[in-house]
Protein backbone atom coordinates (compact mmCIF):
# COMPACT_ATOMS: atom_id res chain seq x y z
CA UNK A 1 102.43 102.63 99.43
CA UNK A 2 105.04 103.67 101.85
CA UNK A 3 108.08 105.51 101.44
CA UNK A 4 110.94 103.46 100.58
CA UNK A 5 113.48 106.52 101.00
CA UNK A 6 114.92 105.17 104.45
CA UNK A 7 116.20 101.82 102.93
CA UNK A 8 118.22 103.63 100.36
CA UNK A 9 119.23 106.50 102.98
CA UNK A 10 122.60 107.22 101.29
CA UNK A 11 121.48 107.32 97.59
CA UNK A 12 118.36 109.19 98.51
CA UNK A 13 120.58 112.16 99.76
CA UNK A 14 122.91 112.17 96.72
CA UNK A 15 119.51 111.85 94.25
CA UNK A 16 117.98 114.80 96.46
CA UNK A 17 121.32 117.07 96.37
CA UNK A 18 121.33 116.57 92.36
CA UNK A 19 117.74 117.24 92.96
CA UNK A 20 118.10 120.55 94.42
CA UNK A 21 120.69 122.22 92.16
CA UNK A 22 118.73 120.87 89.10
CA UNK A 23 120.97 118.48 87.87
CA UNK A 24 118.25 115.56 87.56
CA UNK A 25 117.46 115.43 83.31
CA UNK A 26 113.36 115.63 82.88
CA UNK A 27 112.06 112.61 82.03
CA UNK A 28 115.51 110.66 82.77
CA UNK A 29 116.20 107.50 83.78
CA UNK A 30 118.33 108.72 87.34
CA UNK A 31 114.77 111.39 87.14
CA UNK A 32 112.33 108.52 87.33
CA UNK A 33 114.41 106.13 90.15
CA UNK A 34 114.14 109.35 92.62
CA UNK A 35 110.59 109.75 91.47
CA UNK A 36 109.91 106.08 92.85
CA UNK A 37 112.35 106.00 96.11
CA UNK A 38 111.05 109.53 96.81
CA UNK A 39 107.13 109.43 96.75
CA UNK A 40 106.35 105.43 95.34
CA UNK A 41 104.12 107.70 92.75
CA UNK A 42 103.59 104.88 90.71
CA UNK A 43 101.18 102.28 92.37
CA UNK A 44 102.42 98.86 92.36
CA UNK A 45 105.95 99.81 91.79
CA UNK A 46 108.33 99.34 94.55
CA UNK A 47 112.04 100.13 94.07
CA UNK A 48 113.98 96.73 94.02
CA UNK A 49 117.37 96.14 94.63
CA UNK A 50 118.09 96.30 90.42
CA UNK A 51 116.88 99.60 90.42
CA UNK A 52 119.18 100.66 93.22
CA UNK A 53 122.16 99.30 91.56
CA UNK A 54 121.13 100.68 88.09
CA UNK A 55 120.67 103.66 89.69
CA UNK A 56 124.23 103.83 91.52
CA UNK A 57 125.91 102.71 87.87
CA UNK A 58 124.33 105.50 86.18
CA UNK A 59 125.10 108.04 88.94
CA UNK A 60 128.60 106.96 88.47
CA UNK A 61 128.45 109.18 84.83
CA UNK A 62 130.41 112.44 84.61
CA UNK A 63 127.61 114.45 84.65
CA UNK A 64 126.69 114.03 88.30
CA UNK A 65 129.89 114.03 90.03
CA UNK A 66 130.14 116.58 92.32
CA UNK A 67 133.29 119.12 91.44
CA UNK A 68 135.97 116.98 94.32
CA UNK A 69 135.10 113.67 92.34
CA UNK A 70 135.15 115.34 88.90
CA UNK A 71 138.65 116.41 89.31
CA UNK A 72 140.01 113.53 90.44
CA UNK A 73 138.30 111.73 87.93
CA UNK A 74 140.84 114.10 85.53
CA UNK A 75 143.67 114.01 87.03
CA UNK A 76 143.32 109.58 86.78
CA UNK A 77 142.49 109.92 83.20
CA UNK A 78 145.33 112.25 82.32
CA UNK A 79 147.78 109.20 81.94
CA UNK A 80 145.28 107.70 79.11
CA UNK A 81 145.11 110.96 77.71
CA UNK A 82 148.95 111.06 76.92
CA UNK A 83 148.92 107.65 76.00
CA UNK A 84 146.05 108.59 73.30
CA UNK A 85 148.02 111.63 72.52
CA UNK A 86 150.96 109.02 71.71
CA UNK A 87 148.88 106.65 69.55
CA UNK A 88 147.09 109.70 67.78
CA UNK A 89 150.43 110.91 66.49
CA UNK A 90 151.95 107.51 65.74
CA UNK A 91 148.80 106.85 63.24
CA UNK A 92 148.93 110.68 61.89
CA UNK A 93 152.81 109.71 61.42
CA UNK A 94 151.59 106.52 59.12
CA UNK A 95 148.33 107.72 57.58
CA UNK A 96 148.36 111.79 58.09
CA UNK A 97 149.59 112.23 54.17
CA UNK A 98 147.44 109.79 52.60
CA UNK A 99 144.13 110.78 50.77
CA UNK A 100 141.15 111.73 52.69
CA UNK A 101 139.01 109.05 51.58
CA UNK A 102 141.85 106.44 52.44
CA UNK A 103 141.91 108.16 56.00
CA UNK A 104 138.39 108.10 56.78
CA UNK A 105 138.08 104.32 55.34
CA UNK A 106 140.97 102.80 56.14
CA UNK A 107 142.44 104.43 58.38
CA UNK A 108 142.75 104.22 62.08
CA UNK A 109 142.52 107.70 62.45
CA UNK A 110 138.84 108.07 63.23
CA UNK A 111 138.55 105.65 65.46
CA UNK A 112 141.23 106.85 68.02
CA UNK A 113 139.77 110.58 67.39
CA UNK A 114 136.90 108.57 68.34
CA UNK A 115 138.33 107.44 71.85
CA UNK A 116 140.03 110.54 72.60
CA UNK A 117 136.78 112.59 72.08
CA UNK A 118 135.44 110.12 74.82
CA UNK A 119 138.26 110.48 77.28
CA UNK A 120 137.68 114.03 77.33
CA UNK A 121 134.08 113.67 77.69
CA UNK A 122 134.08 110.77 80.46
CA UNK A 123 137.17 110.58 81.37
CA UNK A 124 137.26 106.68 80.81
CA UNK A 125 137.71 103.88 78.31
CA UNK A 126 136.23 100.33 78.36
CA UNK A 127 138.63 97.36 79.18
CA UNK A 128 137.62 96.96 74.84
CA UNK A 129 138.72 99.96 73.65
CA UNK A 130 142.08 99.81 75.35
CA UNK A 131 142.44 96.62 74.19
CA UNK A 132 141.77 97.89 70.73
CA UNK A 133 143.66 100.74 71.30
CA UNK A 134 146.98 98.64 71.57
CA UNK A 135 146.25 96.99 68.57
CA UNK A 136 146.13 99.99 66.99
CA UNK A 137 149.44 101.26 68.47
CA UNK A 138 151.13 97.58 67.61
CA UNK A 139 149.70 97.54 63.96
CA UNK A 140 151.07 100.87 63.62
CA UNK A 141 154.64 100.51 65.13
CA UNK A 142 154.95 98.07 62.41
CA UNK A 143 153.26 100.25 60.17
CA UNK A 144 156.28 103.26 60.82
CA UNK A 145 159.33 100.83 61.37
CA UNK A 146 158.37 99.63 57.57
CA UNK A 147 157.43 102.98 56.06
CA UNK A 148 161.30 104.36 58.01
CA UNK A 149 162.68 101.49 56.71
CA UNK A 150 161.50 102.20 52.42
CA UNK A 151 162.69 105.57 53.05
CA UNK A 152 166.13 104.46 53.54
């Protein structure tokens, strides 16, 4: 079976260059697509167009962006960070004095811990979790303006 490297020229040289500084996991998915472009090892098996855009989403991961693209991957998520930050507090403002068990049951309070933790880790949210984070932040405006208002 013949190469297939020179149809794929450009992600070939990015799989190679995460190659080379060991940054390929053993036994990986991203490990076993530059197994096939590289050498066709497995008979039978030529990479397909699905495989090269698999291959591109999962190289799109944190993980293996190179340091220029990892930083301004941070400095675009820092604006969701803040906005996490904001939601964070709002729900520690409602829930932060109730019981434990009420917090890790009822409570929002996980769940946005949750998504932050993420952020920091990927530096992105899905179009559902924002979505669901705004609920969150709605349900617990209410939540504060009625809580404010039985204080008075």
């Amino acid at each position: 079976m013949k190469n297939t490297a020179h149809r794929y020229i450009e992600l070939f040289k990015k799989l190679n260059n995460l190659n080379e500084q060991n940054r390929l996991p053993e036994g990986g998915f991203v490990r076993d697509m530059y197994n096939i472009l590289n050498t066709s090892y497995r008979p039978g098996r030529p990479f397909t167009e699905k495989m090269y855009d698999a291959t591109v989403k999962a190289l799109k991961h944190t993980r293996f962006l190179d340091e220029a693209e990892l930083i301004e991957k941070k400095a675009a998520a820092q604006g969701l960070i803040e906005k996490i930050n904001l939601v964070y507090n709002l729900v520690m403002d409602v829930d932060g004095d109730k019981k434990p068990y009420y917090q890790a049951t009822y409570s929002a309070i996980p769940f946005v811990e949750s998504v932050k933790e993420q952020v920091e880790k990927r530096y992105s949210l899905s179009k559902k979790q924002m979505q669901a984070l705004n609920k969150v932040y709605k349900k617990y405006q209410i939540r504060k303006e009625k809580k404010e208002k039985n204080l008075k």
